[in-house]
PDB file of N, CA and C in Angstrom:
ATOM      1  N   UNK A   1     -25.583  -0.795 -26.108  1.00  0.00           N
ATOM      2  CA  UNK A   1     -25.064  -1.930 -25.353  1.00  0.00           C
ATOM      3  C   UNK A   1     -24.094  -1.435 -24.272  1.00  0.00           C
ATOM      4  N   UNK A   2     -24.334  -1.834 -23.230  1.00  0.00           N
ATOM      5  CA  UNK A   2     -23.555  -1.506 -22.022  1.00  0.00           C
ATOM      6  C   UNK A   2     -22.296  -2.103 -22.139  1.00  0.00           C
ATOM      7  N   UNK A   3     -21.225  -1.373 -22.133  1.00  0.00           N
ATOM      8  CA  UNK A   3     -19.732  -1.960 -21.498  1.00  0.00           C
ATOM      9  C   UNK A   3     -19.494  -2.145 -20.434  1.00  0.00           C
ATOM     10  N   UNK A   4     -19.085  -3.297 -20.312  1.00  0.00           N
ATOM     11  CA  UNK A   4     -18.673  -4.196 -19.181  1.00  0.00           C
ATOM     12  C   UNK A   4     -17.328  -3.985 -18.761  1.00  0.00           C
ATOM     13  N   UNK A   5     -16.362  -3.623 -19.846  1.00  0.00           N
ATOM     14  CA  UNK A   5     -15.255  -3.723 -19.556  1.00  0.00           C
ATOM     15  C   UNK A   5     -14.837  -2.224 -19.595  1.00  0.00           C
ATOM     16  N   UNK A   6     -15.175  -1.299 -19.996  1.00  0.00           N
ATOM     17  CA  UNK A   6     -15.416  -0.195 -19.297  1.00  0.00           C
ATOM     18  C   UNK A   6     -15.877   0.381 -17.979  1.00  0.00           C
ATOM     19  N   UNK A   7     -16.738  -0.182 -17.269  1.00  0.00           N
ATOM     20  CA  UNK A   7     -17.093  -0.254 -16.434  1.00  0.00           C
ATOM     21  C   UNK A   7     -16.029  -0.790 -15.340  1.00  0.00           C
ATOM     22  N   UNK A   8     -15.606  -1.860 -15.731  1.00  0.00           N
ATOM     23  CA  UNK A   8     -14.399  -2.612 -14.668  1.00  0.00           C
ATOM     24  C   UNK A   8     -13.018  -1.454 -14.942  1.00  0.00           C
ATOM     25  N   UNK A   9     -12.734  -1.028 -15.748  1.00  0.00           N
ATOM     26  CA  UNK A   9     -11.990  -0.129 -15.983  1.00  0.00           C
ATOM     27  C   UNK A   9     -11.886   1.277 -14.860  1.00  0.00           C
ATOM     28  N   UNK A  10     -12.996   1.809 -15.417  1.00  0.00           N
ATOM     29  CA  UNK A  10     -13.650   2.752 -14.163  1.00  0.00           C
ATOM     30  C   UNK A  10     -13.811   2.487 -12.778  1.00  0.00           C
ATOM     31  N   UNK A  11     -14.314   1.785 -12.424  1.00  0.00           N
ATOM     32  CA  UNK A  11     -14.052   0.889 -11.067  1.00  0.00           C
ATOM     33  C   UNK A  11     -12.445   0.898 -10.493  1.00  0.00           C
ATOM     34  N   UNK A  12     -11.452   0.416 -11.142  1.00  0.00           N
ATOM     35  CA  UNK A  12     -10.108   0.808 -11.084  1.00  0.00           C
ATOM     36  C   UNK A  12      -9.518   1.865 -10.398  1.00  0.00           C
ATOM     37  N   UNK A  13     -10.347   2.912 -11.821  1.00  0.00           N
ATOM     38  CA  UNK A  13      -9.935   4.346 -11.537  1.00  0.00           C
ATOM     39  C   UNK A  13     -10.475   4.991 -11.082  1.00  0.00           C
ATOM     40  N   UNK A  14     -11.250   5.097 -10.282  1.00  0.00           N
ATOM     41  CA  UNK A  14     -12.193   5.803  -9.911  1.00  0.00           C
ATOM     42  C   UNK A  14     -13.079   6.708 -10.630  1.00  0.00           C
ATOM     43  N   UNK A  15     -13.536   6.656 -11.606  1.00  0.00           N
ATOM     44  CA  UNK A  15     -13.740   7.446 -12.560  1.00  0.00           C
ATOM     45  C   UNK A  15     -15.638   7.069 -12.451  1.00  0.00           C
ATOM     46  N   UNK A  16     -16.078   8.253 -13.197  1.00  0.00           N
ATOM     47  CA  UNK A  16     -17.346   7.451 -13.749  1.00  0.00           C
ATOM     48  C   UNK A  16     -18.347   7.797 -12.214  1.00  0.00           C
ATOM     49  N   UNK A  17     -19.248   6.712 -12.035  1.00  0.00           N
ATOM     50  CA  UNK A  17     -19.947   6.110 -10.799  1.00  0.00           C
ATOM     51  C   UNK A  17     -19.286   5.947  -9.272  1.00  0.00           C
ATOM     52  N   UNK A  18     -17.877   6.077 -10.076  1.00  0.00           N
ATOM     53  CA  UNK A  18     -17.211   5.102  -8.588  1.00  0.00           C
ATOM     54  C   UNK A  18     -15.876   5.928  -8.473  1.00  0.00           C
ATOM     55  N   UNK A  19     -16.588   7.725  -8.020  1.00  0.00           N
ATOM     56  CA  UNK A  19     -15.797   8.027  -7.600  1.00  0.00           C
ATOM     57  C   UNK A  19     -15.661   8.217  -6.173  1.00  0.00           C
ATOM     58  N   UNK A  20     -13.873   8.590  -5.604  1.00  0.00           N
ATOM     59  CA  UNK A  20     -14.122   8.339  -4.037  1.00  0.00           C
ATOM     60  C   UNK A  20     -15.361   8.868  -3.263  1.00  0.00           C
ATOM     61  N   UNK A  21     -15.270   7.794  -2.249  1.00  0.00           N
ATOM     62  CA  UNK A  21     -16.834   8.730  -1.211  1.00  0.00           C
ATOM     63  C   UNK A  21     -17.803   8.499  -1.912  1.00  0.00           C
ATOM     64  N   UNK A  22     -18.724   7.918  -3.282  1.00  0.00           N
ATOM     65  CA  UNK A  22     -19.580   7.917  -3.754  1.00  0.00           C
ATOM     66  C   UNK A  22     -19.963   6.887  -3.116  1.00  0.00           C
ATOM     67  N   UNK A  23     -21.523   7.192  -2.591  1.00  0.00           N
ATOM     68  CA  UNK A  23     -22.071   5.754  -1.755  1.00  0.00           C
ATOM     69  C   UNK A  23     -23.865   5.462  -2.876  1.00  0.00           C
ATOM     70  N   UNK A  24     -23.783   4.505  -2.478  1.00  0.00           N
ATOM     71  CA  UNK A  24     -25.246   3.908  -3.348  1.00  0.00           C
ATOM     72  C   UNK A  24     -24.778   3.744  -4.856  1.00  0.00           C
ATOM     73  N   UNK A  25     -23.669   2.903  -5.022  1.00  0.00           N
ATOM     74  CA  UNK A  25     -23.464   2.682  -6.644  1.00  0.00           C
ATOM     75  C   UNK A  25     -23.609   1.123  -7.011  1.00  0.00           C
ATOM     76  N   UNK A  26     -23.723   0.926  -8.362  1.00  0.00           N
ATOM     77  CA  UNK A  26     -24.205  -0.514  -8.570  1.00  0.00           C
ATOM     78  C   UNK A  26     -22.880  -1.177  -9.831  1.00  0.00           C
ATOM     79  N   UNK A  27     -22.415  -2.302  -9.529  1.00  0.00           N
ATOM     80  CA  UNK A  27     -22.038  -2.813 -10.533  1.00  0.00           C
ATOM     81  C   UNK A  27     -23.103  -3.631 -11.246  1.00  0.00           C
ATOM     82  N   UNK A  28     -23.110  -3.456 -12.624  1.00  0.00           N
ATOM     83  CA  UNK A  28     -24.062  -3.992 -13.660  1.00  0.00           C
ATOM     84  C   UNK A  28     -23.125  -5.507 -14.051  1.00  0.00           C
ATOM     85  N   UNK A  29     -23.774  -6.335 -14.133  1.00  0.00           N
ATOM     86  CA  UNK A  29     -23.743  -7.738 -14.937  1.00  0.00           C
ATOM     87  C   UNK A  29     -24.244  -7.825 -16.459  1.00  0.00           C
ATOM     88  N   UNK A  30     -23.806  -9.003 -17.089  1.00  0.00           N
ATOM     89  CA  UNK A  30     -24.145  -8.890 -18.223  1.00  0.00           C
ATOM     90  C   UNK A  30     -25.943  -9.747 -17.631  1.00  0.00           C
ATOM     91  N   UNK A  31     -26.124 -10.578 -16.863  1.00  0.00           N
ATOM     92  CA  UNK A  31     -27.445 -10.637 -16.636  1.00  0.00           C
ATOM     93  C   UNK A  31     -27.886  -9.776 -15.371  1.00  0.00           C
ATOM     94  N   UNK A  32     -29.264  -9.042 -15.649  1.00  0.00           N
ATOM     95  CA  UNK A  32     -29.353  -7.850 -14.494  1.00  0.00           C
ATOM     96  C   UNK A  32     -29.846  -8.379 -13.319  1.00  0.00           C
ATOM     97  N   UNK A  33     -29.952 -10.042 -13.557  1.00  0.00           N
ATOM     98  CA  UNK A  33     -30.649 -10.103 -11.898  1.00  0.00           C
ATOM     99  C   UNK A  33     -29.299 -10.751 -11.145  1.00  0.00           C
ATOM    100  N   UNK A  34     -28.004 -10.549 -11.759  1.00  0.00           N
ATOM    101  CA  UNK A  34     -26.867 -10.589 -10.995  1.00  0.00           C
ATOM    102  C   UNK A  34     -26.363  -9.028 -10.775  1.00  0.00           C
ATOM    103  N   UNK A  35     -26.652  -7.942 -11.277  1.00  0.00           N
ATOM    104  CA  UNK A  35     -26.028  -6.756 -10.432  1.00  0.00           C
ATOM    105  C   UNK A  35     -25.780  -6.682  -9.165  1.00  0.00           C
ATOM    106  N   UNK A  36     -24.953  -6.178  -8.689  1.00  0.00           N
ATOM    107  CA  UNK A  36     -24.459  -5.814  -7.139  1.00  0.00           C
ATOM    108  C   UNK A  36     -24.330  -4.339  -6.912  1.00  0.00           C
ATOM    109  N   UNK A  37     -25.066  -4.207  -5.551  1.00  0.00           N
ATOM    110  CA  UNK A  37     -25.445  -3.231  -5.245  1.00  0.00           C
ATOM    111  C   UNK A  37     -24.458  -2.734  -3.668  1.00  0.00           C
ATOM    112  N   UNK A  38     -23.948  -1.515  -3.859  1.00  0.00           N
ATOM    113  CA  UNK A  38     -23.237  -1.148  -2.658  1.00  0.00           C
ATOM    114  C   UNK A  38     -23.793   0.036  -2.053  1.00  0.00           C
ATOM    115  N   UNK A  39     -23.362  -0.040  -0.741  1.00  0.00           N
ATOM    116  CA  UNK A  39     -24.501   1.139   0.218  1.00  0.00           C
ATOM    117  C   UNK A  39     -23.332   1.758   1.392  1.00  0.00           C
ATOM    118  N   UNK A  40     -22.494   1.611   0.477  1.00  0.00           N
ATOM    119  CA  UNK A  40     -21.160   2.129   1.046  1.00  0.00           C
ATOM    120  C   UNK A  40     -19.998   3.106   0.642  1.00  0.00           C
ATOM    121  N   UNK A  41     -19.631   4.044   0.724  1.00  0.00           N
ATOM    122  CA  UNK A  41     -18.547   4.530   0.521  1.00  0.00           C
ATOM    123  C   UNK A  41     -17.368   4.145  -0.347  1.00  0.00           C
ATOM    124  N   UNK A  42     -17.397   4.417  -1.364  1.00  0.00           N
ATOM    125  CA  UNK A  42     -16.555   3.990  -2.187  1.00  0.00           C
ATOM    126  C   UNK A  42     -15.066   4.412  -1.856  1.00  0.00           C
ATOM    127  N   UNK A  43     -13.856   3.194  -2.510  1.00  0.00           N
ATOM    128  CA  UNK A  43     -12.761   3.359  -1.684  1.00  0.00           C
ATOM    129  C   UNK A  43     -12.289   3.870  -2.636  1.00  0.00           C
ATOM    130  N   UNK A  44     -10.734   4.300  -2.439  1.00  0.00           N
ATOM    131  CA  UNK A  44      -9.733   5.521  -2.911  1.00  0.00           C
ATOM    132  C   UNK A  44      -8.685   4.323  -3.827  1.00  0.00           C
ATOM    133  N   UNK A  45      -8.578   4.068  -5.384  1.00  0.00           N
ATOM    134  CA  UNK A  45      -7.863   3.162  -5.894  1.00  0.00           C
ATOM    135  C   UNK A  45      -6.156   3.960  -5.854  1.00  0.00           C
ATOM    136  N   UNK A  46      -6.076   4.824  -6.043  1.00  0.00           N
ATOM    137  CA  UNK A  46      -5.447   5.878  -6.535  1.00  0.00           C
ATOM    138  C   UNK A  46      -3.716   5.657  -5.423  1.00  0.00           C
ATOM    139  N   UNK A  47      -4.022   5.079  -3.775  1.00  0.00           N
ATOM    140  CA  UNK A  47      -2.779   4.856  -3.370  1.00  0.00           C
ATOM    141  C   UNK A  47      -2.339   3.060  -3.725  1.00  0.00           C
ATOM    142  N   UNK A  48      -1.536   2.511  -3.916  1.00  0.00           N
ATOM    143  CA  UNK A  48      -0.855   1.430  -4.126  1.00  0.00           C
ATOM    144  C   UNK A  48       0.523   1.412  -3.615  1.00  0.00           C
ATOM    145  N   UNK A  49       0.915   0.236  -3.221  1.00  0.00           N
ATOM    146  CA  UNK A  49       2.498  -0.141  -3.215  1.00  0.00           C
ATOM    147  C   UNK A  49       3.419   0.213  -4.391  1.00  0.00           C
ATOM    148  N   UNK A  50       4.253   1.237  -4.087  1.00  0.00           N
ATOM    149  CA  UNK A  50       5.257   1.562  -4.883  1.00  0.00           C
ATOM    150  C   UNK A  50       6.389   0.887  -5.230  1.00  0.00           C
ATOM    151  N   UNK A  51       6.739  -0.441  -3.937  1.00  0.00           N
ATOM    152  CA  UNK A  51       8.317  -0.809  -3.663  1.00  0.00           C
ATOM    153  C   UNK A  51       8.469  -2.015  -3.054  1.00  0.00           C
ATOM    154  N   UNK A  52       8.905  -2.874  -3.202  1.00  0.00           N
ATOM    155  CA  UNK A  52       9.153  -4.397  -3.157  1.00  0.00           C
ATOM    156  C   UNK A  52       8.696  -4.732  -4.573  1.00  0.00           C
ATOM    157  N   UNK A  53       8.645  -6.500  -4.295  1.00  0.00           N
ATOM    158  CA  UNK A  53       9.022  -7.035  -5.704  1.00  0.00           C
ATOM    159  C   UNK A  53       7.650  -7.097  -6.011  1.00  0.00           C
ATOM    160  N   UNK A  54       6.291  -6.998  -5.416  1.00  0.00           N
ATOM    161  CA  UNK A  54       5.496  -6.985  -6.487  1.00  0.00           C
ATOM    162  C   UNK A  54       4.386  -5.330  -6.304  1.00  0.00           C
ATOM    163  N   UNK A  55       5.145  -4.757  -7.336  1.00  0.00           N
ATOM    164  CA  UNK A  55       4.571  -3.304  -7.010  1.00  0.00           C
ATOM    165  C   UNK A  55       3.079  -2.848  -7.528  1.00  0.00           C
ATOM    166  N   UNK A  56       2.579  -2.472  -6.970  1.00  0.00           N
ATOM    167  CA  UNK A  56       1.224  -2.013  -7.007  1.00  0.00           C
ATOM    168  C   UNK A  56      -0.258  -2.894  -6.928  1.00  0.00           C
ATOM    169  N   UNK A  57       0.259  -4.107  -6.378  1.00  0.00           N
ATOM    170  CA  UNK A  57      -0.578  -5.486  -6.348  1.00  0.00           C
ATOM    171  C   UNK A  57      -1.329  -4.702  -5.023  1.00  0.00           C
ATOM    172  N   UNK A  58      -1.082  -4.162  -4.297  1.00  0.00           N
ATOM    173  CA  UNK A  58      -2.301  -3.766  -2.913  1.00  0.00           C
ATOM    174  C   UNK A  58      -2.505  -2.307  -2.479  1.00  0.00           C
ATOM    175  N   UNK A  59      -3.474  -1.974  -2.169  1.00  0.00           N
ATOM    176  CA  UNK A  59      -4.104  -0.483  -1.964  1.00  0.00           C
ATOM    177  C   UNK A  59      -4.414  -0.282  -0.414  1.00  0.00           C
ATOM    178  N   UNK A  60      -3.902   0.647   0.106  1.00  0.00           N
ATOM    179  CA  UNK A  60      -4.275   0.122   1.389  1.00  0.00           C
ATOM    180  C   UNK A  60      -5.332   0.751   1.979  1.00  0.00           C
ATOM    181  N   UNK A  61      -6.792   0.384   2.635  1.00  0.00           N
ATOM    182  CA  UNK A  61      -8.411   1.051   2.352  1.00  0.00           C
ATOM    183  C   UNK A  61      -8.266   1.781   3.976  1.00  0.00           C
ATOM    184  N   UNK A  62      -7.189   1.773   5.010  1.00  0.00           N
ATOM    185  CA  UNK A  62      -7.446   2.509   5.925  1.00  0.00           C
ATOM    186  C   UNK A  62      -6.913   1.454   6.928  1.00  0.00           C
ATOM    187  N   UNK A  63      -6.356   1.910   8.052  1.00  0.00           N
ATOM    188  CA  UNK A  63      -6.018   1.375   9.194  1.00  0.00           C
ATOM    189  C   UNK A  63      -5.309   0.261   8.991  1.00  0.00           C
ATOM    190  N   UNK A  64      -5.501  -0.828   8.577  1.00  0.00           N
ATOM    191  CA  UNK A  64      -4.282  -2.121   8.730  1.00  0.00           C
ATOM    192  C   UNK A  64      -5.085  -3.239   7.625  1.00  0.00           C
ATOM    193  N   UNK A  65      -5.902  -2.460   6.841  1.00  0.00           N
ATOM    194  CA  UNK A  65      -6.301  -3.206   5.974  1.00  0.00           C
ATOM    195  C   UNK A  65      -6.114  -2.885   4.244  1.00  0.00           C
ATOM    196  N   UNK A  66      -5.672  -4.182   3.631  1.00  0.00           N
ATOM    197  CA  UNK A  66      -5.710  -3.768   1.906  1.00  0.00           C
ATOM    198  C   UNK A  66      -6.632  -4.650   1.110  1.00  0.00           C
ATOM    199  N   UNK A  67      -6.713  -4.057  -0.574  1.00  0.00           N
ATOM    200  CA  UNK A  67      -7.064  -4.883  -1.320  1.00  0.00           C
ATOM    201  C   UNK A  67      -6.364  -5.660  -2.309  1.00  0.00           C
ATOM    202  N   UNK A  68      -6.573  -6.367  -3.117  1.00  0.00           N
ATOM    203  CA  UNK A  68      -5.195  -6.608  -3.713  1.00  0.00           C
ATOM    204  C   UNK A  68      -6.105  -7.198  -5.292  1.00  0.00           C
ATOM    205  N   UNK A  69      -5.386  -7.030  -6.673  1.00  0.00           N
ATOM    206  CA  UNK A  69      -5.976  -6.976  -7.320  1.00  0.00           C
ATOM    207  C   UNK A  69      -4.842  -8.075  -8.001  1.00  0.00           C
ATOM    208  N   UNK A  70      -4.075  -8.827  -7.773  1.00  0.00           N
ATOM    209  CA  UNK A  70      -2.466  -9.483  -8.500  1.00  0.00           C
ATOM    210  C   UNK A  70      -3.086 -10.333  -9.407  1.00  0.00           C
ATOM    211  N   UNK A  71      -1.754  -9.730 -10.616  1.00  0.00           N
ATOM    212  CA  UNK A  71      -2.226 -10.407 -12.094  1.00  0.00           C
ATOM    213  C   UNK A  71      -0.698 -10.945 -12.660  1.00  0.00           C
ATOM    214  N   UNK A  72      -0.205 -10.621 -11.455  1.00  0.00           N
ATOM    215  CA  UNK A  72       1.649 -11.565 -11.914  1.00  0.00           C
ATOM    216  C   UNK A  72       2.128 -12.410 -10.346  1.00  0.00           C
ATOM    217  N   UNK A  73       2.530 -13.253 -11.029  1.00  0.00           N
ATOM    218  CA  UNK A  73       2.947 -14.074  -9.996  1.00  0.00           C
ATOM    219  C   UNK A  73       4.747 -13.640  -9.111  1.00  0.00           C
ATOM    220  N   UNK A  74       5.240 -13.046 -10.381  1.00  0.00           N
ATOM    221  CA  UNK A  74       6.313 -12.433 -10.309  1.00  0.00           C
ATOM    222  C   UNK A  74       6.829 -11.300 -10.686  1.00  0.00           C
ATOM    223  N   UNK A  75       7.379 -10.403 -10.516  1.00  0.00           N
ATOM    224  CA  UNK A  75       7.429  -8.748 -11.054  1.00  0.00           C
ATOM    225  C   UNK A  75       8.755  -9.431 -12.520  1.00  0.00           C
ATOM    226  N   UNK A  76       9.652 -10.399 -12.675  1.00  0.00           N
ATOM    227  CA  UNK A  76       9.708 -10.626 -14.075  1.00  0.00           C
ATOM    228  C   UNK A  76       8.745 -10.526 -15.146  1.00  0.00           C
ATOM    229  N   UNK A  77       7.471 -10.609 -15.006  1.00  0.00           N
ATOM    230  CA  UNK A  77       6.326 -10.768 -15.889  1.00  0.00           C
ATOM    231  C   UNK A  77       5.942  -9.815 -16.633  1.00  0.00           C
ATOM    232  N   UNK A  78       6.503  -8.636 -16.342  1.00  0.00           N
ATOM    233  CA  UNK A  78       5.654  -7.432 -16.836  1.00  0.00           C
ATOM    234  C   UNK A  78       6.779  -7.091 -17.765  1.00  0.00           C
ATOM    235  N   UNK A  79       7.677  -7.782 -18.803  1.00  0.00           N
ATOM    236  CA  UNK A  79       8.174  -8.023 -20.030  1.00  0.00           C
ATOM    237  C   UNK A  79       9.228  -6.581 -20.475  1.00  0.00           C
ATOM    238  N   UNK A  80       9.788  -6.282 -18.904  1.00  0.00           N
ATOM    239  CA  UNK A  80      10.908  -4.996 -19.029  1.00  0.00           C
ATOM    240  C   UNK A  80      12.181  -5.768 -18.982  1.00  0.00           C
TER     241      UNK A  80
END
């Protein structure tokens, strides 16, 4: 049985399929006629925001553009 959440894991980290620069990789679905297919250059997860209040919420993929992955609304959240 395929992990799914392994997979999203890896994706993260670059690890696996989806490491940097890897082009022609597929994310798998739990149904296969939803997989997604990329024909592109895989991006670099590895830099993030270090500093302001919500740290590591965006990656920045080159020139004046980011991604952003936010799972707190507030940097109180993360229970330090």
């Amino acid at each position: 049985m395929q992990s799914y959440f392994q997979e999203y894991l890896d994706f993260a980290s670059n690890k696996g399929k989806f490491q940097v620069g890897q082009s022609s990789f597929e994310i798998l679905a739990k149904n296969p006629s939803q997989n997604i297919s990329f024909n592109v250059p895989m991006i670099d997860f590895s830099t993030s925001n270090r500093g302001g209040k919500f740290q590591g919420e965006f990656t920045n993929i080159g020139q004046s553009y980011i991604v952003s992955a936010s799972h707190m609304s507030t940097s109180s959240n993360t229970g330090k």
